[in-house]
Protein backbone atom coordinates (compact mmCIF):
# COMPACT_ATOMS: atom_id res chain seq x y z
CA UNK A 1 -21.32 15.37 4.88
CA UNK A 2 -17.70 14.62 4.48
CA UNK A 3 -16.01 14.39 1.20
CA UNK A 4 -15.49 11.33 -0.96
CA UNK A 5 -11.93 12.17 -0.74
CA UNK A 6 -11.52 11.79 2.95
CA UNK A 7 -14.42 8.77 3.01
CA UNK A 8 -11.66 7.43 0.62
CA UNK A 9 -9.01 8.17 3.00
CA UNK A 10 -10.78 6.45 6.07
CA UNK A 11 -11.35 3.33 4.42
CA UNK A 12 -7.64 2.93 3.31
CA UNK A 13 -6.40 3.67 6.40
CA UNK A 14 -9.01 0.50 8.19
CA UNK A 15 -12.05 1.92 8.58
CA UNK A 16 -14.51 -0.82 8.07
CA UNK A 17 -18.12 -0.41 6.87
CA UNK A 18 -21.19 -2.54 8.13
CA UNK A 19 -23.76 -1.46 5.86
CA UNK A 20 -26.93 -0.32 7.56
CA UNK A 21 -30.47 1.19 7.07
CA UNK A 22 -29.91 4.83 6.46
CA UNK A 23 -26.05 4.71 6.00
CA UNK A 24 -24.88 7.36 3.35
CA UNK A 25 -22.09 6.08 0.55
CA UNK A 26 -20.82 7.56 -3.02
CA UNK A 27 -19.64 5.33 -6.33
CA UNK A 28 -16.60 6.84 -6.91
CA UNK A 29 -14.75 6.69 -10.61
CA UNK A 30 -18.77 6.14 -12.54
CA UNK A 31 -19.59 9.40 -13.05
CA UNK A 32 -21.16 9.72 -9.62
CA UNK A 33 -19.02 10.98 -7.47
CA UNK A 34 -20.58 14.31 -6.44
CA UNK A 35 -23.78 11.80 -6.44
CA UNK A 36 -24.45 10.41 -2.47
CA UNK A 37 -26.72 7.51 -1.40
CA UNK A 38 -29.09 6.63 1.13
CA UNK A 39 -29.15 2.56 2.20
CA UNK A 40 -33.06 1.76 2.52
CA UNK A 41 -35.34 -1.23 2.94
CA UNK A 42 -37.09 0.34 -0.15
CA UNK A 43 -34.87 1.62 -2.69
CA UNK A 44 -30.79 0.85 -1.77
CA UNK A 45 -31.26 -2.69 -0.53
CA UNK A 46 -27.65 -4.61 0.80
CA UNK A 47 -27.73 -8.33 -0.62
CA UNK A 48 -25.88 -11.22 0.78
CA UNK A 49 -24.91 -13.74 -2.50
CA UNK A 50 -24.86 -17.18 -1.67
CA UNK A 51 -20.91 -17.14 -2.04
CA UNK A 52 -20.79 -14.56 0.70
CA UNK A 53 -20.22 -11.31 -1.29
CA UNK A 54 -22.17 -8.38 -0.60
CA UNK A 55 -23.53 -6.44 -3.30
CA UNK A 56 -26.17 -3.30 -2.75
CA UNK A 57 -28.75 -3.11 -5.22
CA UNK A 58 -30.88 -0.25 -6.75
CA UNK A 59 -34.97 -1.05 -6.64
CA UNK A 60 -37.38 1.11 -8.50
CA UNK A 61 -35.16 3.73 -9.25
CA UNK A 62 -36.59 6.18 -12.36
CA UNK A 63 -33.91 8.37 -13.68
CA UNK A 64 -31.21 5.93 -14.39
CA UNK A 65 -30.59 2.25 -12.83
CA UNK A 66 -27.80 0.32 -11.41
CA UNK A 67 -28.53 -3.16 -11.12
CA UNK A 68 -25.72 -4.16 -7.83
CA UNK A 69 -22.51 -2.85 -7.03
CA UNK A 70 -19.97 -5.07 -4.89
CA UNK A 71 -19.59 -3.16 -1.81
CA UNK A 72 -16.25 -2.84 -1.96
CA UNK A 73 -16.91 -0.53 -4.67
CA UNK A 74 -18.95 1.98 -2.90
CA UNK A 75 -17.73 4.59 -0.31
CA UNK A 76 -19.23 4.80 3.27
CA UNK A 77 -20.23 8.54 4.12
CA UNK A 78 -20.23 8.29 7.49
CA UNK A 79 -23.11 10.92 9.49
CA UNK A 80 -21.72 12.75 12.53
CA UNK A 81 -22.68 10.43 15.37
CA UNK A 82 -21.37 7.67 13.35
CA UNK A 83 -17.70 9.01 13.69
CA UNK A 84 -18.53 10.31 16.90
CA UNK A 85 -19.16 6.54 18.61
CA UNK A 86 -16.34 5.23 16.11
CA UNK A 87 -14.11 7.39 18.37
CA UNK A 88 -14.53 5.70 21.55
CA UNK A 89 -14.13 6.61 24.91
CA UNK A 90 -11.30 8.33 23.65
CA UNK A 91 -13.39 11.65 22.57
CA UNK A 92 -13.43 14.50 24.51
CA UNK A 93 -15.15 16.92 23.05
CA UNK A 94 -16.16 19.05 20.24
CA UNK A 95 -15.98 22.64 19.78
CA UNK A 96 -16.27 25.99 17.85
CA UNK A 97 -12.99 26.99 16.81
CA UNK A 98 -13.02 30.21 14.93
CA UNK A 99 -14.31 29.44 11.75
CA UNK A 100 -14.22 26.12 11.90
CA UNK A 101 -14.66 22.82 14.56
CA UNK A 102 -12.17 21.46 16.92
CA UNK A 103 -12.04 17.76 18.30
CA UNK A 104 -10.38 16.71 21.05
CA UNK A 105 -9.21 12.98 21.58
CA UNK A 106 -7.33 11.62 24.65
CA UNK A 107 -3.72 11.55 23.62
CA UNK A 108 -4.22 12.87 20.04
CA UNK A 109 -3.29 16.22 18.65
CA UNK A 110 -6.91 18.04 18.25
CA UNK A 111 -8.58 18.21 14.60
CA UNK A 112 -9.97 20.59 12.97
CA UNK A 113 -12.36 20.76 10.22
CA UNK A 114 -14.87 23.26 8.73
CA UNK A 115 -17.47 21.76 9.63
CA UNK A 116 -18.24 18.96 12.39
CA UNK A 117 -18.36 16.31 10.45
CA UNK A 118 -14.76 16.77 8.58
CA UNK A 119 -13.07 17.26 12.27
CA UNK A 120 -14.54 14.22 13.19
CA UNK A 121 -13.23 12.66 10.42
CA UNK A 122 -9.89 14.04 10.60
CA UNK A 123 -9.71 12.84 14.47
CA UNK A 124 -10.71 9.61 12.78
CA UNK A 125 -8.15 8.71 10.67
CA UNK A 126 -5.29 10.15 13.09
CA UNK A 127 -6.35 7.46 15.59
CA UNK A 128 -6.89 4.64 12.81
CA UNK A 129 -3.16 6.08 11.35
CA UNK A 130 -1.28 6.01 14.30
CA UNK A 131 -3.53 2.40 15.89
């Protein structure tokens, strides 16, 4: 799972989130931070207000509960495949790289991370950087 840092950095450099059964995200700045989610039809519902905000709400949970947080607030974790297919047809491939992960995009400098997930990430936000 990449960090809440570099979810951070994604989203301020355009990466958009369409929340969606079994999407990962953090609430960064309550507390929670080393704290990720799991969007469910169960538990982590996302609620559409009547005004148009989006909020996701907590159901049932036991240990603590948060009744909605704007969306905004929260911080899409992205899985592997996910940054994989936000990519494009501009990946090439990825790759073991001494002790880390290398990922090639067409007409990008390569990326590497430690695991696949960060150099997917990295590759990431050089495209959205530099779009």
């Amino acid at each position: 799972m990449i960090s809440v840092e570099l979810a951070i950095e994604l989203r301020e450099a355009g990466l958009r989130w369409r929340p969606a059964p079994g999407d990962r995200f953090a609430i960064p700045d309550r507390g929670l931070d080393d704290q990720a989610f799991v969007l469910s039809d169960m538990i982590v519902q996302l609620h559409d207000l009547p005004g148009g905000e989006a909020v996701i709400g907590f159901n049932g949970t036991t240990e603590w509960a948060l009744d909605d947080v704007e969306r905004d607030e929260a911080v899409w974790l992205p899985h592997e495949h996910q940054l994989r297919e936000l990519l494009g047809p501009g990946f090439r491939a990825l790759e073991r790289s001494g002790d880390g992960w290398r990922v090639a995009v067409a007409d990008r400098a390569d990326s590497f991370g430690a695991s696949p997930e960060d150099a997917y990430a990295l590759a990431l936000l050089r495209v959205l950087r530099t779009t």
